[in-house]
N, C-alpha and C. Protein backbone atom coordinates (compact mmCIF):
# COMPACT_ATOMS: atom_id res chain seq x y z
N UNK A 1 -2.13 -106.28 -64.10
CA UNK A 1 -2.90 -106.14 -62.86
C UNK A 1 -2.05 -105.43 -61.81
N UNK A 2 -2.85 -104.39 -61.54
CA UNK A 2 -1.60 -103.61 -60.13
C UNK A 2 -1.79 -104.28 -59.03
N UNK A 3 -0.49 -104.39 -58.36
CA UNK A 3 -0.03 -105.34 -57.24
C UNK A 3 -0.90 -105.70 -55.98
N UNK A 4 -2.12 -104.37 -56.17
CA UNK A 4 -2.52 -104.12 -54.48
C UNK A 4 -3.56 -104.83 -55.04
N UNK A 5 -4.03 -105.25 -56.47
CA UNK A 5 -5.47 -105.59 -56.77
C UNK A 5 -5.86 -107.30 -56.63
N UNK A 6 -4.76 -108.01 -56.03
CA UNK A 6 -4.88 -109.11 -55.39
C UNK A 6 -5.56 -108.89 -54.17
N UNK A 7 -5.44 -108.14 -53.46
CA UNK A 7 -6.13 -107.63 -51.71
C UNK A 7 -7.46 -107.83 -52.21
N UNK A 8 -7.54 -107.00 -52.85
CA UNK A 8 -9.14 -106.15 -53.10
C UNK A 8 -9.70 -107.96 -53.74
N UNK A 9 -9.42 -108.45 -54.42
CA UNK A 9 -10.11 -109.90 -55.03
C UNK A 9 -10.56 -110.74 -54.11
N UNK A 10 -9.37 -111.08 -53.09
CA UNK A 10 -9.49 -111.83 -52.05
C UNK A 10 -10.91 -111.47 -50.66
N UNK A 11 -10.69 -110.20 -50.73
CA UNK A 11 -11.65 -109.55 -49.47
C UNK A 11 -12.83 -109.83 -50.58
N UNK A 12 -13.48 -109.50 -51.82
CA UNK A 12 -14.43 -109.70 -52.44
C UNK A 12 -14.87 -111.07 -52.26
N UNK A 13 -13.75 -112.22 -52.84
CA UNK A 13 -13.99 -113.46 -53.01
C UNK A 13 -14.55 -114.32 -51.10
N UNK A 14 -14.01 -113.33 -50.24
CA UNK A 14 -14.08 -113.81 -49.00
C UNK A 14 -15.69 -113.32 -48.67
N UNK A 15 -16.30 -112.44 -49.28
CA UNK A 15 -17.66 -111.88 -49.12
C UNK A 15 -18.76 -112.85 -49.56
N UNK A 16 -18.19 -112.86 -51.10
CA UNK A 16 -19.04 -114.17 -52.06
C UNK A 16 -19.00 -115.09 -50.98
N UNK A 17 -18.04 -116.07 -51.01
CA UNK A 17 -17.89 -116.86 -50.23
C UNK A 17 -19.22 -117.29 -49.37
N UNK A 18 -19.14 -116.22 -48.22
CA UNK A 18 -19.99 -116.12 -47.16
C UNK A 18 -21.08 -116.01 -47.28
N UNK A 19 -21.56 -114.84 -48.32
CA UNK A 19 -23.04 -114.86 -48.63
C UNK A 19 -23.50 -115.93 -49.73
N UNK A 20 -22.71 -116.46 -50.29
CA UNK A 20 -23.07 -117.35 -51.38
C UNK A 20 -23.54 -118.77 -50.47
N UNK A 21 -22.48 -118.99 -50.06
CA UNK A 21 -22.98 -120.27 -49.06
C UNK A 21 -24.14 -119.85 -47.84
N UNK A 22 -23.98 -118.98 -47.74
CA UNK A 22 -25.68 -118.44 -46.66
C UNK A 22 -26.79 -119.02 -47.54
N UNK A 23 -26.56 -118.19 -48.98
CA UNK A 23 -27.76 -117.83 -49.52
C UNK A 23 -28.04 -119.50 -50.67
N UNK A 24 -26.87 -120.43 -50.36
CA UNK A 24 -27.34 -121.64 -50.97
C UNK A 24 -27.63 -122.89 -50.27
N UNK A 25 -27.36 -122.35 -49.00
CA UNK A 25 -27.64 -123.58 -48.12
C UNK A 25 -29.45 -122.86 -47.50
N UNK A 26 -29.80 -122.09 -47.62
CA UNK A 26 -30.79 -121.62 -47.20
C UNK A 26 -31.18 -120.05 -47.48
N UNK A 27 -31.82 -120.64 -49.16
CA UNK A 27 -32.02 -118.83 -49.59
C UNK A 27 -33.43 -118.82 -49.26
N UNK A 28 -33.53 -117.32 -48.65
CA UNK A 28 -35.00 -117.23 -48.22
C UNK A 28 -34.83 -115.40 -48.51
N UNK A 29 -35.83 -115.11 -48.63
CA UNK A 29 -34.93 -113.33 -48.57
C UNK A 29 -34.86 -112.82 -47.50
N UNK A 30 -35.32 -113.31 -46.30
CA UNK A 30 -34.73 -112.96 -45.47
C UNK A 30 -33.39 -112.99 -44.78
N UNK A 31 -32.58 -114.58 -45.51
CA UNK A 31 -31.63 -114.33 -45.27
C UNK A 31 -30.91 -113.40 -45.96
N UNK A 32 -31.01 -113.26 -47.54
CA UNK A 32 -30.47 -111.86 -48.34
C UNK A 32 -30.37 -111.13 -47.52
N UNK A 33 -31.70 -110.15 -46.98
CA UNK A 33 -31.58 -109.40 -45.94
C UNK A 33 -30.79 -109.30 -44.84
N UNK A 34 -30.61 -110.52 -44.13
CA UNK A 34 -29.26 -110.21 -43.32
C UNK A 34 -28.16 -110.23 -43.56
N UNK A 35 -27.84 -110.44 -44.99
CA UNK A 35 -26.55 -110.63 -45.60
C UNK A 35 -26.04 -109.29 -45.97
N UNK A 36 -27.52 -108.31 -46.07
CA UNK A 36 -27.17 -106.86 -46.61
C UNK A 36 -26.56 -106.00 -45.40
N UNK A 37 -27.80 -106.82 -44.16
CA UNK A 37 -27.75 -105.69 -43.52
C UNK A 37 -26.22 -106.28 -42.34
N UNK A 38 -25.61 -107.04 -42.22
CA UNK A 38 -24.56 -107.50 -41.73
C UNK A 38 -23.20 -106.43 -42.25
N UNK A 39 -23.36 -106.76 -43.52
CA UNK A 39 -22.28 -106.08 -44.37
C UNK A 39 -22.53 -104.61 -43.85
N UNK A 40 -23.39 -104.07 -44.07
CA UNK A 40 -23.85 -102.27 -43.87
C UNK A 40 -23.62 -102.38 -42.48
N UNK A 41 -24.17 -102.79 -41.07
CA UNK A 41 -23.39 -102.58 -40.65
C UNK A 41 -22.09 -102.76 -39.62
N UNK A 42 -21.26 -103.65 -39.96
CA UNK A 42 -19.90 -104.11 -40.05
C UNK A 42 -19.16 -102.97 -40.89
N UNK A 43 -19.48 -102.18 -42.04
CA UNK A 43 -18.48 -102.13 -43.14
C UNK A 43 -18.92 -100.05 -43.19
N UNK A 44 -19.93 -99.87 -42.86
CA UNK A 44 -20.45 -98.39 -43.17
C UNK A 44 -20.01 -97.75 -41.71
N UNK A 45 -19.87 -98.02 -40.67
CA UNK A 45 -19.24 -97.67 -40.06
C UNK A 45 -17.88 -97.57 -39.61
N UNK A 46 -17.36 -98.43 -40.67
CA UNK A 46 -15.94 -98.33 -40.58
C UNK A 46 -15.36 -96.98 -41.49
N UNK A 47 -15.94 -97.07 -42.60
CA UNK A 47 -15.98 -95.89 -43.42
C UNK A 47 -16.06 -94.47 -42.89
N UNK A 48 -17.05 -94.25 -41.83
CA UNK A 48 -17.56 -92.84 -41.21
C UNK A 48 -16.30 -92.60 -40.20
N UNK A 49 -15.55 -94.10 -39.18
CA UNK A 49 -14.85 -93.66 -38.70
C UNK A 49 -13.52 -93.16 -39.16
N UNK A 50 -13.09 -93.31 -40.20
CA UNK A 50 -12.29 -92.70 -41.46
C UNK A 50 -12.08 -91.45 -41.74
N UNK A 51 -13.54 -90.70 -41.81
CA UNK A 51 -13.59 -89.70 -42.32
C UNK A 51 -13.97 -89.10 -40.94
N UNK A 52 -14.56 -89.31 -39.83
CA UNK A 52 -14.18 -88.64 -38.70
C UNK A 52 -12.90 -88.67 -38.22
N UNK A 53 -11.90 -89.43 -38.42
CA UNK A 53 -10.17 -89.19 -37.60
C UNK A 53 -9.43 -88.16 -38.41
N UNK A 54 -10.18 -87.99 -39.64
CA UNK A 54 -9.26 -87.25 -40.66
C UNK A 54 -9.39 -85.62 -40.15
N UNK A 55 -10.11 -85.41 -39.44
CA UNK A 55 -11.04 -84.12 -39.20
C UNK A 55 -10.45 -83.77 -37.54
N UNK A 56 -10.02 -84.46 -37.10
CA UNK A 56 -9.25 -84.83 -35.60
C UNK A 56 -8.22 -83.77 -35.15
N UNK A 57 -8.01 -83.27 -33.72
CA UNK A 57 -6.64 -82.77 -34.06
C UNK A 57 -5.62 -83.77 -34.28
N UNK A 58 -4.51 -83.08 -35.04
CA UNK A 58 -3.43 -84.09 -34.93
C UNK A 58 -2.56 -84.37 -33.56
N UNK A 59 -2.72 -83.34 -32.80
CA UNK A 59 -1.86 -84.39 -31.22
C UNK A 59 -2.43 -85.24 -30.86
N UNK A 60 -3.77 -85.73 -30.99
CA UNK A 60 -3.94 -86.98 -30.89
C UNK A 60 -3.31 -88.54 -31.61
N UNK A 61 -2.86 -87.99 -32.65
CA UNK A 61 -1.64 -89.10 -33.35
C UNK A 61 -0.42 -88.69 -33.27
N UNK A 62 -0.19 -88.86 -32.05
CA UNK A 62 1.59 -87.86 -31.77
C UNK A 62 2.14 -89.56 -31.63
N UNK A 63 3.49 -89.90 -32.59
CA UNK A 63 3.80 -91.16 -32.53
C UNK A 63 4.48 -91.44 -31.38
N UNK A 64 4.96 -90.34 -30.19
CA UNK A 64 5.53 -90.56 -29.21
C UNK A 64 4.70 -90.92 -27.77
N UNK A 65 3.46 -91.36 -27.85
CA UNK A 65 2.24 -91.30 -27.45
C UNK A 65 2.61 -93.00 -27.20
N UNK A 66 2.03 -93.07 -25.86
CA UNK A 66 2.47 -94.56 -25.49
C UNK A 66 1.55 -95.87 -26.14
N UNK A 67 0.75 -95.34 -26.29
CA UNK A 67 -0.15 -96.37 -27.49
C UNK A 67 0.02 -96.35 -28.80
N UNK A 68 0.99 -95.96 -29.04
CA UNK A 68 1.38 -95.54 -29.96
C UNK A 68 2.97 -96.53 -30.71
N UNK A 69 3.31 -96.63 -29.20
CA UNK A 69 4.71 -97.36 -29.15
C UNK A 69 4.81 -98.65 -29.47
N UNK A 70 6.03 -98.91 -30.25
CA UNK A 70 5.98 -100.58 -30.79
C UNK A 70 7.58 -101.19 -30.32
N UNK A 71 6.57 -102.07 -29.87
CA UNK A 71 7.68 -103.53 -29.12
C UNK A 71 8.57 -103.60 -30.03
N UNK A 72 9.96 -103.95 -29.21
CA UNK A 72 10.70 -104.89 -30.31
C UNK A 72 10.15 -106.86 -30.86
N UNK A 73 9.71 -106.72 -30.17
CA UNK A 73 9.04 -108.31 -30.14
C UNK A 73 8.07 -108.35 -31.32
N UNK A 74 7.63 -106.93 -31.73
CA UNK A 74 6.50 -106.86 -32.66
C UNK A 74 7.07 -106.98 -34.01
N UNK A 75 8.38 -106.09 -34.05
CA UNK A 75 9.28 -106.17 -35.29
C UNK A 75 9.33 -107.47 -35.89
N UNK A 76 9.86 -108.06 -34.48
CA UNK A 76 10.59 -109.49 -34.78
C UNK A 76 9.41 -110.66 -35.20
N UNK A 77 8.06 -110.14 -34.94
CA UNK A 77 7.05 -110.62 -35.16
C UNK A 77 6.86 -110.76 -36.73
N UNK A 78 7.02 -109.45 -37.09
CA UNK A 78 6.56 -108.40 -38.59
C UNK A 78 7.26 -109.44 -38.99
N UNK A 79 8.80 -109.45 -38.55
CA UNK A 79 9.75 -110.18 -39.87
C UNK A 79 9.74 -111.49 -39.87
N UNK A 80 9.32 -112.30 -38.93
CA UNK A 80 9.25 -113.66 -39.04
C UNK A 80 7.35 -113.90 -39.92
N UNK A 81 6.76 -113.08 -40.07
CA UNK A 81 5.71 -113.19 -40.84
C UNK A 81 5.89 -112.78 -42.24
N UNK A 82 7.55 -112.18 -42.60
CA UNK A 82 7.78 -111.65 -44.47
C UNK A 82 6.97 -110.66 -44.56
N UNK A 83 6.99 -109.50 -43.50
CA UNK A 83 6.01 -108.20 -43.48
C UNK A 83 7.08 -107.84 -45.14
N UNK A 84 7.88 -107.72 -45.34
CA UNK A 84 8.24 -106.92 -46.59
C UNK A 84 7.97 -107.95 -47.72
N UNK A 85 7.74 -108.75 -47.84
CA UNK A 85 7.46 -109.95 -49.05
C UNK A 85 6.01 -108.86 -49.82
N UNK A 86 5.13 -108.62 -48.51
CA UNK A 86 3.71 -108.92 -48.76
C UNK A 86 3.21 -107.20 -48.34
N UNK A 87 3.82 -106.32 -47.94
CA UNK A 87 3.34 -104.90 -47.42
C UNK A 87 2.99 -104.39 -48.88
N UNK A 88 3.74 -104.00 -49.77
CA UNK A 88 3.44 -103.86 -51.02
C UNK A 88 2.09 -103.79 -51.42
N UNK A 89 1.36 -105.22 -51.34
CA UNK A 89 0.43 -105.79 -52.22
C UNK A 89 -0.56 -105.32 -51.49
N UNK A 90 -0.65 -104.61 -50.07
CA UNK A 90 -2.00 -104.16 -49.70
C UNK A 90 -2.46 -102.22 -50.07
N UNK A 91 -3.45 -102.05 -50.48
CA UNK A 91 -3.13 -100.45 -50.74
C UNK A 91 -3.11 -99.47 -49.97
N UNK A 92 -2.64 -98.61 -50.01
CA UNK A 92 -2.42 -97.56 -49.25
C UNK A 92 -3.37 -96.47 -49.66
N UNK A 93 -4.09 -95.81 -49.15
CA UNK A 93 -5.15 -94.88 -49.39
C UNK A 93 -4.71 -93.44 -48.61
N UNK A 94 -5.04 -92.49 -49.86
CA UNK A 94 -4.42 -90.99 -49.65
C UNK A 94 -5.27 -90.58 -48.27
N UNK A 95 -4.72 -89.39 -47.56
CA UNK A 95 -5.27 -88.54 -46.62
C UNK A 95 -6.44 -88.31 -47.25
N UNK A 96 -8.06 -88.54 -46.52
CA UNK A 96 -9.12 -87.53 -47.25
C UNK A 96 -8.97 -86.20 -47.15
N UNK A 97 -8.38 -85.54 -46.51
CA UNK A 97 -8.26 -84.70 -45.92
C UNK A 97 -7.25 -83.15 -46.87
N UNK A 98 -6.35 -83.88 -46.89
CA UNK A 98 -5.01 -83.45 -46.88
C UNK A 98 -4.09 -83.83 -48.23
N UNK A 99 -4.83 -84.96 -48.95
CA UNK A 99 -4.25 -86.06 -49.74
C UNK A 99 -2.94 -86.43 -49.89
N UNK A 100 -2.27 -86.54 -48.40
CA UNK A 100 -0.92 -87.05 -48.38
C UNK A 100 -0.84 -88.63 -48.87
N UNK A 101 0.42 -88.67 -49.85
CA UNK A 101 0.38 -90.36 -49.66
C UNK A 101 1.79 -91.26 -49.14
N UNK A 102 0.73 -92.00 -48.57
CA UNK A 102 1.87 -92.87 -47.62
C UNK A 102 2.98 -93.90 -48.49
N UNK A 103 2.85 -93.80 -49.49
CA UNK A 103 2.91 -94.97 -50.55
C UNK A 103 4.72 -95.07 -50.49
N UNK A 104 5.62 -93.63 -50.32
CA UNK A 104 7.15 -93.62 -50.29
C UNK A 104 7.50 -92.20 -49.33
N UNK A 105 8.16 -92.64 -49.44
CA UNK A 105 9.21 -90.95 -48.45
C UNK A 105 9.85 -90.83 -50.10
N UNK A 106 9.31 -89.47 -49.61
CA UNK A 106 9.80 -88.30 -50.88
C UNK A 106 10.12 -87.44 -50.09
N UNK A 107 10.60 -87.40 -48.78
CA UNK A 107 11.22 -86.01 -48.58
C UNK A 107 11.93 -86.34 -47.19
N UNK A 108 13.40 -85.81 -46.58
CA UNK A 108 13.94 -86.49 -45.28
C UNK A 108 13.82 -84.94 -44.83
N UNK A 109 12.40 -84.20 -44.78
CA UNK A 109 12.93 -83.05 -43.81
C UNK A 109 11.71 -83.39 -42.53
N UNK A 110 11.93 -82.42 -41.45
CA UNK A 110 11.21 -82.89 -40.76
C UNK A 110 10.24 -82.95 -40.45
N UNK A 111 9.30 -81.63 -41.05
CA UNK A 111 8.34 -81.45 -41.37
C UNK A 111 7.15 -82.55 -42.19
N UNK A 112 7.77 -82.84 -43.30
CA UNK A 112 7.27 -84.14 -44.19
C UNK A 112 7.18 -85.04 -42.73
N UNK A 113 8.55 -85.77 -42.15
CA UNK A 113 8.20 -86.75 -41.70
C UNK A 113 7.35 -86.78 -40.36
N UNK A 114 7.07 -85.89 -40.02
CA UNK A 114 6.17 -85.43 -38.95
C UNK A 114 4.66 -85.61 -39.20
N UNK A 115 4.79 -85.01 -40.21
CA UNK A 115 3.42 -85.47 -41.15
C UNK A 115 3.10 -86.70 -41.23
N UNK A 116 3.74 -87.39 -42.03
CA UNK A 116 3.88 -88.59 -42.49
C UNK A 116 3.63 -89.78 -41.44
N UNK A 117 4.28 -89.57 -39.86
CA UNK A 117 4.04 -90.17 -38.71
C UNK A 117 2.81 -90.00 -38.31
N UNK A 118 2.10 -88.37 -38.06
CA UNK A 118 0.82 -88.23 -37.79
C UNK A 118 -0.15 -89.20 -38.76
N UNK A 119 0.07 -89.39 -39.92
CA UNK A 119 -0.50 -90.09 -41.23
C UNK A 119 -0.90 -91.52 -41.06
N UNK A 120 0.70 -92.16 -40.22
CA UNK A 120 0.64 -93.05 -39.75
C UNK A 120 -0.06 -93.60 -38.70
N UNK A 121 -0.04 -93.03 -37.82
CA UNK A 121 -0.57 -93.18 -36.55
C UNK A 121 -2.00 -93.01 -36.52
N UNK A 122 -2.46 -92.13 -37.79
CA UNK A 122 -4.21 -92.00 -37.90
C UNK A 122 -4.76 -93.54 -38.74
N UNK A 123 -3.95 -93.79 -39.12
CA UNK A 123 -4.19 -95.14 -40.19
C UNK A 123 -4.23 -96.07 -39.29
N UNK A 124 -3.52 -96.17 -38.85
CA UNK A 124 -3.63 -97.39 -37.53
C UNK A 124 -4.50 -97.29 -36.46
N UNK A 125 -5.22 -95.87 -36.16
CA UNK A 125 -6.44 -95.78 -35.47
C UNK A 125 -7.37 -96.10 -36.02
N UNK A 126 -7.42 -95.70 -37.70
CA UNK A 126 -8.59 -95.66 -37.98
C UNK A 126 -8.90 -97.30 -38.11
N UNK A 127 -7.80 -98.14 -38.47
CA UNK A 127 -7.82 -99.83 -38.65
C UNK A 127 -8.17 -100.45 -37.33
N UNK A 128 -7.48 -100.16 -36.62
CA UNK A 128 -8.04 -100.62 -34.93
C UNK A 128 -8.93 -100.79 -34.77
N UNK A 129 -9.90 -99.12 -34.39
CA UNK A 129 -10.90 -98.60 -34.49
C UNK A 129 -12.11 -99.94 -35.19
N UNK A 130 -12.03 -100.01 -36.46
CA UNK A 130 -12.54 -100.39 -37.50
C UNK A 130 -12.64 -102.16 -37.10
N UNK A 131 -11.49 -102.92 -36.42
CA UNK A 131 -11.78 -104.08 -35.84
C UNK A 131 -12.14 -104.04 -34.49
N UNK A 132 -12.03 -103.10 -33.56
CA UNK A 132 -13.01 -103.40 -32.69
C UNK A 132 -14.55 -103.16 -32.93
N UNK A 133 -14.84 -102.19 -33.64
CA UNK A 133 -16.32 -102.00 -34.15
C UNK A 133 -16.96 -103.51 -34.21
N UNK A 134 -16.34 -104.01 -35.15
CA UNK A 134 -16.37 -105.34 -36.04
C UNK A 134 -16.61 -106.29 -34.87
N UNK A 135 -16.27 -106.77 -33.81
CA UNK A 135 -16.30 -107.42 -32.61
C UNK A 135 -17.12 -106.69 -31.96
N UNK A 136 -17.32 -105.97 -31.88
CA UNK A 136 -18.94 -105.03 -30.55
C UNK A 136 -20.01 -105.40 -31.31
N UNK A 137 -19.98 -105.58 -32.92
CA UNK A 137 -21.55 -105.31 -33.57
C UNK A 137 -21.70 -107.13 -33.35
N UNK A 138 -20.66 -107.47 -33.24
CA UNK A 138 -21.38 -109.26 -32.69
C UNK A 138 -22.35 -109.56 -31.70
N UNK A 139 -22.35 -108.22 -30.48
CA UNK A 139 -23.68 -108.11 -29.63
C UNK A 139 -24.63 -107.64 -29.98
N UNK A 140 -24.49 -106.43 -30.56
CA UNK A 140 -26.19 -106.37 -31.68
C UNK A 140 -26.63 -107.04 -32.48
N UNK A 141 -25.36 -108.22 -33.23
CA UNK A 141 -26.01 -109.08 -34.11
C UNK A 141 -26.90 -110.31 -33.27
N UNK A 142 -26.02 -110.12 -32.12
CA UNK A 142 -27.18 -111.40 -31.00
C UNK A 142 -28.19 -111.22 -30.94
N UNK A 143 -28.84 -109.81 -30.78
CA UNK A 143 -30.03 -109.58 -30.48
C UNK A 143 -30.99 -109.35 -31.89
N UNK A 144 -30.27 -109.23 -33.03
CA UNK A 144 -31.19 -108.63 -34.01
C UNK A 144 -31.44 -110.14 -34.96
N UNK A 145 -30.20 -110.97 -35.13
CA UNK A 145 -30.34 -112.00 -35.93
C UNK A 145 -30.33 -113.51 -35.11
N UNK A 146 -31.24 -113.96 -36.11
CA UNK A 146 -31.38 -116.03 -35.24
C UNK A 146 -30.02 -116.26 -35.04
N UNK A 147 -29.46 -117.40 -33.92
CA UNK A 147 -28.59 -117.57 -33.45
C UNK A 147 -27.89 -118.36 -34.90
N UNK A 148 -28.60 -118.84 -35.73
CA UNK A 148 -27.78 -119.85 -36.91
C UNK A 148 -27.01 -118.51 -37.92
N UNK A 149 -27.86 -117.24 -38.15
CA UNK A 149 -26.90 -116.17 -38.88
C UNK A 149 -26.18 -115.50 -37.84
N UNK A 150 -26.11 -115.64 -36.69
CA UNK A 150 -25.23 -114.65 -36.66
C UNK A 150 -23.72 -115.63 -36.47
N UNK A 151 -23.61 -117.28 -36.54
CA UNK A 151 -22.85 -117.88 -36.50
C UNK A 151 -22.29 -118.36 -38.38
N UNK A 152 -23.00 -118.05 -38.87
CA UNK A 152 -23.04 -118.54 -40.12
C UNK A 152 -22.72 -117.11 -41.24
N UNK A 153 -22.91 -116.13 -40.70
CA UNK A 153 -22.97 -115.04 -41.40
C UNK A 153 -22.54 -113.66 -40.85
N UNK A 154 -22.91 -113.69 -39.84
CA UNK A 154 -21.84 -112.42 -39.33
C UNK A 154 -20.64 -112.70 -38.44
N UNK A 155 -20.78 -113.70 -38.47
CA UNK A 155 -19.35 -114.31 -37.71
C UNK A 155 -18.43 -114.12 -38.25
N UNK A 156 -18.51 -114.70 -39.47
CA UNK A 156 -17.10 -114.75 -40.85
C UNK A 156 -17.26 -113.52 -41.19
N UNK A 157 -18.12 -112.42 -41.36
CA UNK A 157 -17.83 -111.29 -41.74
C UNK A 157 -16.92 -110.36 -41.22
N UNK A 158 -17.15 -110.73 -39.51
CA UNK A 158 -16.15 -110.20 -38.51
C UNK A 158 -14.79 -110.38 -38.77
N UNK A 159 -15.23 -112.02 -38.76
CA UNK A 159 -13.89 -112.47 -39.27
C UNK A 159 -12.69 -111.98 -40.15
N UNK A 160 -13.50 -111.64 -41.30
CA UNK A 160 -12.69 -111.47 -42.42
C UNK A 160 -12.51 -109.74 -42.39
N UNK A 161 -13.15 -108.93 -41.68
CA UNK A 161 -13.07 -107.61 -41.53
C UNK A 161 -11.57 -107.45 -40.47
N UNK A 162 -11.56 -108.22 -39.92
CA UNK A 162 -10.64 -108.35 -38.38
C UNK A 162 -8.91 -109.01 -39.43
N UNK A 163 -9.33 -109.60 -40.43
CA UNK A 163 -7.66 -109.82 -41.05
C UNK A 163 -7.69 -108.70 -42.02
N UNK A 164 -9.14 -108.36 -42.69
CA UNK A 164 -8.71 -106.90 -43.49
C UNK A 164 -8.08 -105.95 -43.07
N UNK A 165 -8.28 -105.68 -42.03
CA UNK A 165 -7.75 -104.58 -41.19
C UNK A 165 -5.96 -104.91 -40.58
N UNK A 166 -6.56 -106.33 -40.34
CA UNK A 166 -4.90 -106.69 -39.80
C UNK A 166 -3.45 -105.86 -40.64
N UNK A 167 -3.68 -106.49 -41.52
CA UNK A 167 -2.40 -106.29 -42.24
C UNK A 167 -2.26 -104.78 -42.70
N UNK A 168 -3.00 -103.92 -42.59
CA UNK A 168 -2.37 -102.80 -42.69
C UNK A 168 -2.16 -101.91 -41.38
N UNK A 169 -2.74 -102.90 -40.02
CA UNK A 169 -2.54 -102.14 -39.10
C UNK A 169 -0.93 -102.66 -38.27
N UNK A 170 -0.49 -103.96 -38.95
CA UNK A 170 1.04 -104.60 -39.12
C UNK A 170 1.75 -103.91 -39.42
N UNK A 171 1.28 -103.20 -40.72
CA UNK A 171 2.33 -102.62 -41.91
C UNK A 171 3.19 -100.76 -41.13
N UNK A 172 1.68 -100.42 -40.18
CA UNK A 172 2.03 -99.01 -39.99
C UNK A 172 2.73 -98.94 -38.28
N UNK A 173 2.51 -100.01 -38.26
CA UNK A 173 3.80 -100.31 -37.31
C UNK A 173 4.83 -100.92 -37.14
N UNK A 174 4.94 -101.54 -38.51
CA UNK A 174 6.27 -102.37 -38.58
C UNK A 174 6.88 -100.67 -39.43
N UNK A 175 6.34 -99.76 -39.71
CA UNK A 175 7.73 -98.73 -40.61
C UNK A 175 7.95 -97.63 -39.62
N UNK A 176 6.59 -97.51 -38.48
CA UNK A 176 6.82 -96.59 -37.35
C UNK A 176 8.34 -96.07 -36.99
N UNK A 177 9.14 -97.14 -36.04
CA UNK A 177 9.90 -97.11 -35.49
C UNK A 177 11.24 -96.53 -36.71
N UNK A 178 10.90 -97.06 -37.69
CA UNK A 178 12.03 -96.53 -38.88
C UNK A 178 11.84 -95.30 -39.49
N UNK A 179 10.23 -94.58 -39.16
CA UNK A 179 9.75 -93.39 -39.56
C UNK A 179 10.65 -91.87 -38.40
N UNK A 180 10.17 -92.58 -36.97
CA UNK A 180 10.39 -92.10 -35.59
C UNK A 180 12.03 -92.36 -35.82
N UNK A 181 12.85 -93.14 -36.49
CA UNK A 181 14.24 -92.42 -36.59
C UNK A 181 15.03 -91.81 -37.10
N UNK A 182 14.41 -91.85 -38.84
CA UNK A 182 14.56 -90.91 -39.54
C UNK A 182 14.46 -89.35 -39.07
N UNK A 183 12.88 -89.52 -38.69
CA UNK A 183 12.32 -87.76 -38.00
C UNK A 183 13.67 -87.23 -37.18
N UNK A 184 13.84 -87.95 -36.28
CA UNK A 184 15.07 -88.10 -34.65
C UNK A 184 16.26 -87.44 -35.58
N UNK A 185 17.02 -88.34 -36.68
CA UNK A 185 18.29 -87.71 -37.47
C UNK A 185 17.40 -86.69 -37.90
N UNK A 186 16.67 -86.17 -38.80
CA UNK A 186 16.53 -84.77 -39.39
C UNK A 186 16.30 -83.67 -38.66
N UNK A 187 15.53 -84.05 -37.41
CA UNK A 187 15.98 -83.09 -36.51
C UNK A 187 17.07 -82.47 -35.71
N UNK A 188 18.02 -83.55 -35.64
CA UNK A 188 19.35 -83.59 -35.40
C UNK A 188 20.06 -83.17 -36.45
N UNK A 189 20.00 -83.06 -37.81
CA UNK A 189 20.70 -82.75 -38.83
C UNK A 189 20.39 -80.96 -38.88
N UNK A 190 19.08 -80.87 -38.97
CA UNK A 190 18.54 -79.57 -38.87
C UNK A 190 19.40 -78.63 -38.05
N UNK A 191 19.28 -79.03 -36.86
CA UNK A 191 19.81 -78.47 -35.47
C UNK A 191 20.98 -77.75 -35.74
N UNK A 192 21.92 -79.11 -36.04
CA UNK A 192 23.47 -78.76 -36.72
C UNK A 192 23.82 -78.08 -37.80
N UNK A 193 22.88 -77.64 -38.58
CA UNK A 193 22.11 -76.78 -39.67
C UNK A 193 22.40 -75.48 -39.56
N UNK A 194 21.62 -75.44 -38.04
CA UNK A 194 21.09 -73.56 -37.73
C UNK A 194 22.03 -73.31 -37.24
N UNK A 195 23.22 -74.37 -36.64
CA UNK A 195 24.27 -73.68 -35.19
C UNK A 195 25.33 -73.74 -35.75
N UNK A 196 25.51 -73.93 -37.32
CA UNK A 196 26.22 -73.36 -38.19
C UNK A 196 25.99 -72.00 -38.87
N UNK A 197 24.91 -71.90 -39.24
CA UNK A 197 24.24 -70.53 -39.56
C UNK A 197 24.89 -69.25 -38.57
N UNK A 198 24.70 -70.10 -37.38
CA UNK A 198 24.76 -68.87 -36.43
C UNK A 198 26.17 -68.60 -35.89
């Protein structure tokens, strides 16, 4: 079994879960129906915003960009949570775009890691992004579903969309700051490069 395919079980088993107990404490098809239409949309718009950031300019993911910037407090956060025990096991998904993968540094020039930061920094928009969605559609679910589903059924969906997202939006900022110093030396290495050349 590959490592990341524990993630993927758990987010499934967390779905069952939810709709199973909806649909056995009170199957009606209408609740089916809101079980479909919760998921679609919570989960189809997270998807579109994906494939719209990929299409983006890239100075909008410039890692030197103050929203961009990560606390030391956050590190110390990462590591008192065993961010490296457990980063591994979540997957990493290629550029649609571009099909860069984030998966290792294969290259210390600066170019790659420039890339690689922009890469970063779109991943963590697009995860953000993707849990605030997840929290706004809780006001359309007020208005569209009885007050018992949207506590019983799109609640936990939020829920569980809001830790899906978590941990890989942990992961691309707990390697940021180690990405942003690598880049810093190769540009500095570079430098000392050319003013030898010359």
């Amino acid at each position: 079994m590959k490592k990341n395919n524990l993630y993927w079980i758990i987010i499934a088993c967390g779905i069952l879960i939810i709709f199973g107990a909806n649909l056995v404490s009170n199957f009606t098809i209408q609740t089916f129906l809101y079980c479909i239409l919760t998921l679609c949309i919570v989960v189809i718009p997270c998807i579109i915003f994906v494939f719209v950031l990929e299409f983006m300019p890239k100075k909008l993911f410039d890692a030197n960009k103050k929203i961009f910037h990560v606390f030391k407090f956050e590190n110390k956060f990462y590591e008192k949570m065993k961010i490296k025990k457990w980063k591994e096991k979540i997957p990493t998904i290629k550029s649609v775009k571009t099909g860069f993968d984030k998966t290792k540094i294969i290259s210390k020039s600066p170019d790659y890691l420039l890339q690689f930061l922009t890469e970063n920094c779109k991943a963590e928009t697009g995860h953000a992004i993707s849990v605030l969605w997840g929290l706004i559609s809780i006001i359309f679910a007020i208005f569209i579903l009885p007050k018992h589903n949207v506590l019983t059924v799109w609640l936990p969906v939020v829920i569980l969309n809001t830790l899906f997202h978590y941990g890989p939006i942990a992961i691309q900022r707990y390697i940021r700051p180690r990405l942003l110093r690598l880049y810093n030396t190769s540009l500095k290495e570079n430098e000392v490069e050319l003013e030898k050349r010359n």
